[in-house]
PDB file of N, CA and C in Angstrom:
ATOM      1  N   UNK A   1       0.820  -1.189   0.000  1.00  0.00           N
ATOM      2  CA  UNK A   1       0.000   0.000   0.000  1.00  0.00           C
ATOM      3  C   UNK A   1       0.867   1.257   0.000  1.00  0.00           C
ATOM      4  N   UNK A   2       2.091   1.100   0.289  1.00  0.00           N
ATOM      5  CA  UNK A   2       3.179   2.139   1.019  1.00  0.00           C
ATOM      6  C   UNK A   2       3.600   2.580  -0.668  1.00  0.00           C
ATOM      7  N   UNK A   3       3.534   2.142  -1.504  1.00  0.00           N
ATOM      8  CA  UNK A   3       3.758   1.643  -2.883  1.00  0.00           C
ATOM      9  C   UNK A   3       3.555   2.640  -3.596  1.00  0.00           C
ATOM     10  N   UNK A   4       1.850   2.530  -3.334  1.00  0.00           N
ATOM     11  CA  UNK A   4       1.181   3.052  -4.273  1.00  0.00           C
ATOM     12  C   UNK A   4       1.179   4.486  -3.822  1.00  0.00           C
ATOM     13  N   UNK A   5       1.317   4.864  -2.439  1.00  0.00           N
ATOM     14  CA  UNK A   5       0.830   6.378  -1.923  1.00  0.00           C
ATOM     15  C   UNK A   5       2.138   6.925  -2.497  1.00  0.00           C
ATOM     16  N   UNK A   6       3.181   6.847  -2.602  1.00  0.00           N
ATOM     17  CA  UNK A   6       4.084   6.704  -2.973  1.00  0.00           C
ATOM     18  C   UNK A   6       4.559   7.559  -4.511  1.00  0.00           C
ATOM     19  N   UNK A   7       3.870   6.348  -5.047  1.00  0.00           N
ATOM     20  CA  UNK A   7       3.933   6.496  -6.938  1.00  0.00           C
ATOM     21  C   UNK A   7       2.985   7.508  -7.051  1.00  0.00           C
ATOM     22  N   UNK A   8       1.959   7.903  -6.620  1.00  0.00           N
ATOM     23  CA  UNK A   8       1.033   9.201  -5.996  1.00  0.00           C
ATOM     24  C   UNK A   8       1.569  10.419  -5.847  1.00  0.00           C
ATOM     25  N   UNK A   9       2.326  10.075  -4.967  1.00  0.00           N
ATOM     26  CA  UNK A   9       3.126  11.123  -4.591  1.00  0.00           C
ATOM     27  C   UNK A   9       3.858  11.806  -6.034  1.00  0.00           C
ATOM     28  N   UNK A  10       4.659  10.596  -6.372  1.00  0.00           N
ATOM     29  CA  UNK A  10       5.687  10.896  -7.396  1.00  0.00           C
ATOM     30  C   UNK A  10       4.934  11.479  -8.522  1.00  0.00           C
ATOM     31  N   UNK A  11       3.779  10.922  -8.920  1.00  0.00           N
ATOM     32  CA  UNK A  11       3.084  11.576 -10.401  1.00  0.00           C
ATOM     33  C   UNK A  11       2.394  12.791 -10.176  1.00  0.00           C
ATOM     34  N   UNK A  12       2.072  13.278  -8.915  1.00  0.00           N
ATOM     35  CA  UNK A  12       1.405  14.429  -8.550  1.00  0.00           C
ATOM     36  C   UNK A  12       2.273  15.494  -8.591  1.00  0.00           C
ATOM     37  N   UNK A  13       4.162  15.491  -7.807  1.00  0.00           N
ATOM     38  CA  UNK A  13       5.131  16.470  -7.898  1.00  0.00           C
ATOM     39  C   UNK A  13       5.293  16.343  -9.407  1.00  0.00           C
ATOM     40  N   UNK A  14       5.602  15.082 -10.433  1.00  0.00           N
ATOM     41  CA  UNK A  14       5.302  15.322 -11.669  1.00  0.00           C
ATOM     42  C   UNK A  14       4.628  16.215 -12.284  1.00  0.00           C
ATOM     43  N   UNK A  15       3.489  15.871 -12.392  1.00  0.00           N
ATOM     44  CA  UNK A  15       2.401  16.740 -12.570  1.00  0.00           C
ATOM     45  C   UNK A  15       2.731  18.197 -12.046  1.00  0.00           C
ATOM     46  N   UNK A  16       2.981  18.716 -10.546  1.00  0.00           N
ATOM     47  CA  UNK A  16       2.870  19.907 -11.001  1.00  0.00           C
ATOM     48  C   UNK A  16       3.899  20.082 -11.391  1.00  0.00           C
ATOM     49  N   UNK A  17       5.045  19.989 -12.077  1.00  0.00           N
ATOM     50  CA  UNK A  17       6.900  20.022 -12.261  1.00  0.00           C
ATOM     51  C   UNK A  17       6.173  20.674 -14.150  1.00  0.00           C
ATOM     52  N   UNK A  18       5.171  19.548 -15.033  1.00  0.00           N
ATOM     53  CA  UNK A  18       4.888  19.915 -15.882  1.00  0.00           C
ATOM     54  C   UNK A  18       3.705  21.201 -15.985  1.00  0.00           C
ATOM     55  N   UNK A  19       3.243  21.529 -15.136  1.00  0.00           N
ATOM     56  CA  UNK A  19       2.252  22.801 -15.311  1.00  0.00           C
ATOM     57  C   UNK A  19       3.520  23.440 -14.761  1.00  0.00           C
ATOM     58  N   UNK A  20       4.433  23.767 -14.386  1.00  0.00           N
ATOM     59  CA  UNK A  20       4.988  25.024 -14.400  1.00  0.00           C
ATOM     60  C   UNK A  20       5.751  25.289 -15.466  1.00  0.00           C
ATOM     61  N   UNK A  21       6.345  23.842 -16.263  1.00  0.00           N
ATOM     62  CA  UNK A  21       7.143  24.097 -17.757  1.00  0.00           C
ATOM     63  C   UNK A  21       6.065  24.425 -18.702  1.00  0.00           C
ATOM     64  N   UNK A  22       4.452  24.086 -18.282  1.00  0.00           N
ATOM     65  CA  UNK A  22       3.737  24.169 -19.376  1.00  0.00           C
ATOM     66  C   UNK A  22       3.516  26.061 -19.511  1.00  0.00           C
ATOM     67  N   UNK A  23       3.399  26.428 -17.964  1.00  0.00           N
ATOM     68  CA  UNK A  23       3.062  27.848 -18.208  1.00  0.00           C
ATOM     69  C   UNK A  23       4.244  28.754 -18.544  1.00  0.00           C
ATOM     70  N   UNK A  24       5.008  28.601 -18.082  1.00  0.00           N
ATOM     71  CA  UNK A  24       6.437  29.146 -18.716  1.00  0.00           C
ATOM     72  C   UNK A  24       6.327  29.279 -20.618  1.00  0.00           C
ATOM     73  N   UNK A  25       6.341  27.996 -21.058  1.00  0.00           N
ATOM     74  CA  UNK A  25       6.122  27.695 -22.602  1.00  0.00           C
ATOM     75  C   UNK A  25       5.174  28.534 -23.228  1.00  0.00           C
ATOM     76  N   UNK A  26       3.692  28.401 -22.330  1.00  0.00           N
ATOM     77  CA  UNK A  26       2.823  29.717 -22.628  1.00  0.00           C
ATOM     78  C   UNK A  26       2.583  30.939 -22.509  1.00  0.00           C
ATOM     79  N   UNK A  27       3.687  31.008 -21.689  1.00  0.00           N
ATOM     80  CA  UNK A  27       3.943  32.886 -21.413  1.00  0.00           C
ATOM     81  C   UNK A  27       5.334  33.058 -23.106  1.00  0.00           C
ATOM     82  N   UNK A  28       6.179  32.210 -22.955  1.00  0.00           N
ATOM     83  CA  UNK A  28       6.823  32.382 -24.401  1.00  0.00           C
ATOM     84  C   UNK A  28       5.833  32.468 -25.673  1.00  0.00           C
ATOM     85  N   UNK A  29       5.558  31.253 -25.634  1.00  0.00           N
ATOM     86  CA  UNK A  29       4.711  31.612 -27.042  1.00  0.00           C
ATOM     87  C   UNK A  29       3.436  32.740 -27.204  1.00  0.00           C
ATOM     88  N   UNK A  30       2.815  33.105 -26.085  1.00  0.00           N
ATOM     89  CA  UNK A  30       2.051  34.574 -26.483  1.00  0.00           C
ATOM     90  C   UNK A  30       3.003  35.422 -26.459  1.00  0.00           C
ATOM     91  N   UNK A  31       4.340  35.491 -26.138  1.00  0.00           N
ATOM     92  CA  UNK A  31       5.262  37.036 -26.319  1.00  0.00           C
ATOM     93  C   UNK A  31       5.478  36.936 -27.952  1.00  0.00           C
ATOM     94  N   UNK A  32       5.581  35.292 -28.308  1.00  0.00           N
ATOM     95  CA  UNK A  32       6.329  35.253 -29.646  1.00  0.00           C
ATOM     96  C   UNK A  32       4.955  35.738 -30.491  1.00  0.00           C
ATOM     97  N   UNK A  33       3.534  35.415 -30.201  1.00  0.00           N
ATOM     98  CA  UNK A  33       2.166  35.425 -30.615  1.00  0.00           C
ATOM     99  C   UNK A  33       1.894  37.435 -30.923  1.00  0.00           C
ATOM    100  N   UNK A  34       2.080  37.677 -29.579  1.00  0.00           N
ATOM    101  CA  UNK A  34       2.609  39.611 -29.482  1.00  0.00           C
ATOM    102  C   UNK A  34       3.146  39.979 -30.948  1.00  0.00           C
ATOM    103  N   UNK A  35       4.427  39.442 -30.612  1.00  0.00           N
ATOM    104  CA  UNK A  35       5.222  39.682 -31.866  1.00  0.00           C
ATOM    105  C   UNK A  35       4.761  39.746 -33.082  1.00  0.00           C
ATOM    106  N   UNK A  36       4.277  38.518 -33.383  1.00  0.00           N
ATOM    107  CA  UNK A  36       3.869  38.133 -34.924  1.00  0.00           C
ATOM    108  C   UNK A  36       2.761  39.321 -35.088  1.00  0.00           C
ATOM    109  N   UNK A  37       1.743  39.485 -34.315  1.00  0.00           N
ATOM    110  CA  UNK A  37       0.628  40.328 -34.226  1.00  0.00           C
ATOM    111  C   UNK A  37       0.992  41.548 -34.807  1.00  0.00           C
ATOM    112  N   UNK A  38       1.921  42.230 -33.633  1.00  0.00           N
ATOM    113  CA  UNK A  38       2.494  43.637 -33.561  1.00  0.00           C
ATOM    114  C   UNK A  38       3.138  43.962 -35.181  1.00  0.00           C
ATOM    115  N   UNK A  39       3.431  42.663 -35.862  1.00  0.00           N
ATOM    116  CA  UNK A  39       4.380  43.208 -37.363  1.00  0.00           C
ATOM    117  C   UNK A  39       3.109  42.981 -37.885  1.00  0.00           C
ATOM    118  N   UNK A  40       2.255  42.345 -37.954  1.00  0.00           N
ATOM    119  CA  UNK A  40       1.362  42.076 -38.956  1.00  0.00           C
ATOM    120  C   UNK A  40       0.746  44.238 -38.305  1.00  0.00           C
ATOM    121  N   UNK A  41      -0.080  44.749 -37.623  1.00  0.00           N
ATOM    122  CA  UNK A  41      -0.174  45.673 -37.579  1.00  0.00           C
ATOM    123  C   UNK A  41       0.309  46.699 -38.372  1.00  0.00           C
ATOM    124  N   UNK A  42       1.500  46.834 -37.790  1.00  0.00           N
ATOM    125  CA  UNK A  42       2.596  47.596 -38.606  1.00  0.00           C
ATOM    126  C   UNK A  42       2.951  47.737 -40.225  1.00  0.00           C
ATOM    127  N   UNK A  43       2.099  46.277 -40.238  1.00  0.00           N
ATOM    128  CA  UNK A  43       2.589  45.857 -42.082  1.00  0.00           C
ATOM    129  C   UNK A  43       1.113  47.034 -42.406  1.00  0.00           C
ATOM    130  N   UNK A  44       0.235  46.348 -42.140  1.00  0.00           N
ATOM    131  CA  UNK A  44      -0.810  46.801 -42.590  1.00  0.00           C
ATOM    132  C   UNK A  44      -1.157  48.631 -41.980  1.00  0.00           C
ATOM    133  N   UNK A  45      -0.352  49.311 -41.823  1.00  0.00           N
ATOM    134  CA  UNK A  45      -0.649  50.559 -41.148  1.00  0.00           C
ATOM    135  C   UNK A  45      -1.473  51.121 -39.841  1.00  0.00           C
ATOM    136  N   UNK A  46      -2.141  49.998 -39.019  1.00  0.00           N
ATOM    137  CA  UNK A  46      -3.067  50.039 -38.018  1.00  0.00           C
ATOM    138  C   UNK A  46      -2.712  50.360 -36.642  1.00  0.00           C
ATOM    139  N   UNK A  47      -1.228  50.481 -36.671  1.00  0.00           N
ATOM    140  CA  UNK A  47      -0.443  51.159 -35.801  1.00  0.00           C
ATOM    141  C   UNK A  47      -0.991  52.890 -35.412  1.00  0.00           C
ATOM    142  N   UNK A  48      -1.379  53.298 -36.695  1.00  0.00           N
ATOM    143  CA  UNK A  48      -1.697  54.675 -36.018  1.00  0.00           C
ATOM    144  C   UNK A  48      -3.819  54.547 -35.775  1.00  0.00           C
ATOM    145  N   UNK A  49      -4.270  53.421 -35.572  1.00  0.00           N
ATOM    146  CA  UNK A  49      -5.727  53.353 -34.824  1.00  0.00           C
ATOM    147  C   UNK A  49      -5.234  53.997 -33.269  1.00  0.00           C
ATOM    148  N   UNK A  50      -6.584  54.244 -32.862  1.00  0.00           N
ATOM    149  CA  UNK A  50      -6.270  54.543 -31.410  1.00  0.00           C
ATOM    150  C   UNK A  50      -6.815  53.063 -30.583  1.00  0.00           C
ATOM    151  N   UNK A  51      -5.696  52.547 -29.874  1.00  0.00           N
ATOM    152  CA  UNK A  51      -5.510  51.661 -29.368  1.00  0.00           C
ATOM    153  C   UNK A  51      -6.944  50.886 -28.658  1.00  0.00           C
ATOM    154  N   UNK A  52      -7.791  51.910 -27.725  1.00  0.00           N
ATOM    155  CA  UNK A  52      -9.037  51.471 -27.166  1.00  0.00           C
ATOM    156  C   UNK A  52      -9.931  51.162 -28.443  1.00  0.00           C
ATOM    157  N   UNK A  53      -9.956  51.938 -29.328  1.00  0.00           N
ATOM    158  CA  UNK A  53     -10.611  51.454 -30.996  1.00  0.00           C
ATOM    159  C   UNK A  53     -10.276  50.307 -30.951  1.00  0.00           C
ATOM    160  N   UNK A  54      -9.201  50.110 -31.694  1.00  0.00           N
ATOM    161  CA  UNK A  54      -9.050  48.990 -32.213  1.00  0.00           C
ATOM    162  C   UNK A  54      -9.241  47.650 -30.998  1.00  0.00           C
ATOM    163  N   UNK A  55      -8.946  47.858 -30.184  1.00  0.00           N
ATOM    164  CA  UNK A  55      -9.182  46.416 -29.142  1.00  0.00           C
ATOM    165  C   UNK A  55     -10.424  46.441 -29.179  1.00  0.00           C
ATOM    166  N   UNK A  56     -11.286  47.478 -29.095  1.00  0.00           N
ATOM    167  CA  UNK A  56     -12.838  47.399 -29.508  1.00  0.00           C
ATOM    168  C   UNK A  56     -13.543  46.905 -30.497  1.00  0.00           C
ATOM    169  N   UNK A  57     -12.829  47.114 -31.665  1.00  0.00           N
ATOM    170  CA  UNK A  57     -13.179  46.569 -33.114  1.00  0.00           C
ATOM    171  C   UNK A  57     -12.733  45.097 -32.878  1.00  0.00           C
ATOM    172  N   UNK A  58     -11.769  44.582 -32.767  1.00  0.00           N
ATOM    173  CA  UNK A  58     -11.265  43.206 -32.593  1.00  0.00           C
ATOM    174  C   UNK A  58     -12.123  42.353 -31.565  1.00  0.00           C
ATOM    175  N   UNK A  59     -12.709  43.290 -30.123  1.00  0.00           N
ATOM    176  CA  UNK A  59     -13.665  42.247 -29.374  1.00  0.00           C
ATOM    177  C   UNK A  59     -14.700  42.175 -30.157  1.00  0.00           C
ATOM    178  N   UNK A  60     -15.366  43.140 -30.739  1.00  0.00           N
ATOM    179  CA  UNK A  60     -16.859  43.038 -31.363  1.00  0.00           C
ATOM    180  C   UNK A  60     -16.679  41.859 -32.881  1.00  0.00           C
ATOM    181  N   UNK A  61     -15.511  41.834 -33.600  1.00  0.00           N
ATOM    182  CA  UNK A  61     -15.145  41.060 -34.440  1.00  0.00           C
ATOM    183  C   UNK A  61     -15.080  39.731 -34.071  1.00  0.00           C
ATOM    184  N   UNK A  62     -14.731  39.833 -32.601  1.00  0.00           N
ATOM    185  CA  UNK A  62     -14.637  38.302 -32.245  1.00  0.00           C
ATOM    186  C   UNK A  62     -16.246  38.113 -31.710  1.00  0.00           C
ATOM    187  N   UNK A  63     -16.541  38.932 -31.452  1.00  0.00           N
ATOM    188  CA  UNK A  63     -17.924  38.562 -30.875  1.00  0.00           C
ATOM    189  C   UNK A  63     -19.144  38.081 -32.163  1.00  0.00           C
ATOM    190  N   UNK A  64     -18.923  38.761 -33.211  1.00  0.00           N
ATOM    191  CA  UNK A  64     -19.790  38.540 -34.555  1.00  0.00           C
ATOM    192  C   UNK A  64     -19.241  37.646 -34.984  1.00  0.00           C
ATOM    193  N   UNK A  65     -17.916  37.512 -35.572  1.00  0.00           N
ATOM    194  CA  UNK A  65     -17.691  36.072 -36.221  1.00  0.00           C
ATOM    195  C   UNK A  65     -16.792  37.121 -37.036  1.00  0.00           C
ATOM    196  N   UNK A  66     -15.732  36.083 -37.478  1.00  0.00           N
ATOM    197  CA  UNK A  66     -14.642  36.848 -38.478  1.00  0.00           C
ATOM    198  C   UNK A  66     -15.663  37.356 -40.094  1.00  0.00           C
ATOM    199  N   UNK A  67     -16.287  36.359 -40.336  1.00  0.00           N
ATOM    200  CA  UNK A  67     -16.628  36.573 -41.649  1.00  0.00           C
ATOM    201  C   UNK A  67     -18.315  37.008 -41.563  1.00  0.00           C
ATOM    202  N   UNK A  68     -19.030  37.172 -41.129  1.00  0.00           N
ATOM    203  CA  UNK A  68     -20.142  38.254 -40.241  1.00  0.00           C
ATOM    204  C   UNK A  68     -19.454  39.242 -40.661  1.00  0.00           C
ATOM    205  N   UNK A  69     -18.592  39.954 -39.403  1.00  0.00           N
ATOM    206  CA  UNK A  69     -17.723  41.278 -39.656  1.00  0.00           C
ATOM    207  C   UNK A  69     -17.403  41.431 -40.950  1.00  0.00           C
ATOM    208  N   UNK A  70     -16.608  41.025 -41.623  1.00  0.00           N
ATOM    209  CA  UNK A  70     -15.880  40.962 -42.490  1.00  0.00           C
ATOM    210  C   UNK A  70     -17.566  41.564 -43.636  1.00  0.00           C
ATOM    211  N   UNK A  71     -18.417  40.815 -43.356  1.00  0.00           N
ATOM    212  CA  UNK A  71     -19.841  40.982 -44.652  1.00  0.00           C
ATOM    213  C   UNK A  71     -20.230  42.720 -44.339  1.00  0.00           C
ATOM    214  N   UNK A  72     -20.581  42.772 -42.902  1.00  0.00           N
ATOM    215  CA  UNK A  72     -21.188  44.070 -42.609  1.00  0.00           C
ATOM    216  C   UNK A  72     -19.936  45.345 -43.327  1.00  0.00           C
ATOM    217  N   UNK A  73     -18.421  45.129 -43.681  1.00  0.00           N
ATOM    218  CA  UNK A  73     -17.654  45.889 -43.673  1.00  0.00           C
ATOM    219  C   UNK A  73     -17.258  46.082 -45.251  1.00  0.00           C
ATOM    220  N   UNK A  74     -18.061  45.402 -45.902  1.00  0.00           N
ATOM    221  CA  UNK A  74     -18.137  45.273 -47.267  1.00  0.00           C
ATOM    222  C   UNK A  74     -19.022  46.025 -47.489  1.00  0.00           C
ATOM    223  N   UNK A  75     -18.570  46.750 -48.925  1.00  0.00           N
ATOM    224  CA  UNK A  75     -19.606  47.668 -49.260  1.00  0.00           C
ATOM    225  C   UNK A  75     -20.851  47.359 -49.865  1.00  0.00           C
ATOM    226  N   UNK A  76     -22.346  47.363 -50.135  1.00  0.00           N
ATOM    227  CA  UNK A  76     -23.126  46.831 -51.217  1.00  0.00           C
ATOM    228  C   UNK A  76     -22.381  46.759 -52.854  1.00  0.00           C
ATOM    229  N   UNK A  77     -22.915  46.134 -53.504  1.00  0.00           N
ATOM    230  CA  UNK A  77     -22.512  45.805 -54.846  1.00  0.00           C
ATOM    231  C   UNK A  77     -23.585  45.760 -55.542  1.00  0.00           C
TER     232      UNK A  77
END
């Protein structure tokens, strides 16, 4: 029984040993995620939006649907 509390033990300090490499990994990859973002901006000129705008436009975009948004922002034809 001494065994098993044991191997318990061991997969649980496991366990948390990997949620702290996992969150580490995920604080890297949204800086690298930042990044990619921040040039795509820049490419496209949206750097000079005013910042509360645009995080505004992007929640309501996420809130409608990419391609929703995308219809309402099209002109008639």
């Amino acid at each position: 029984m001494a065994r098993s509390k044991a191997s318990a033990l061991d997969a649980l300090k496991k366990l948390r040993d990997e949620k702290v490499k996992l969150a580490a990994r995920e604080t890297e990859l949204k800086a690298a995620a930042a990044g990619e973002l921040g040039r795509m901006l820049v490419e496209t000129g949206a750097e000079a939006l005013d910042p509360a705008k645009l995080r505004a436009l992007i929640k309501r975009t996420l809130e409608l649907g990419i391609d929703p948004a995308l219809e309402r922002l099209t002109p008639a034809r």
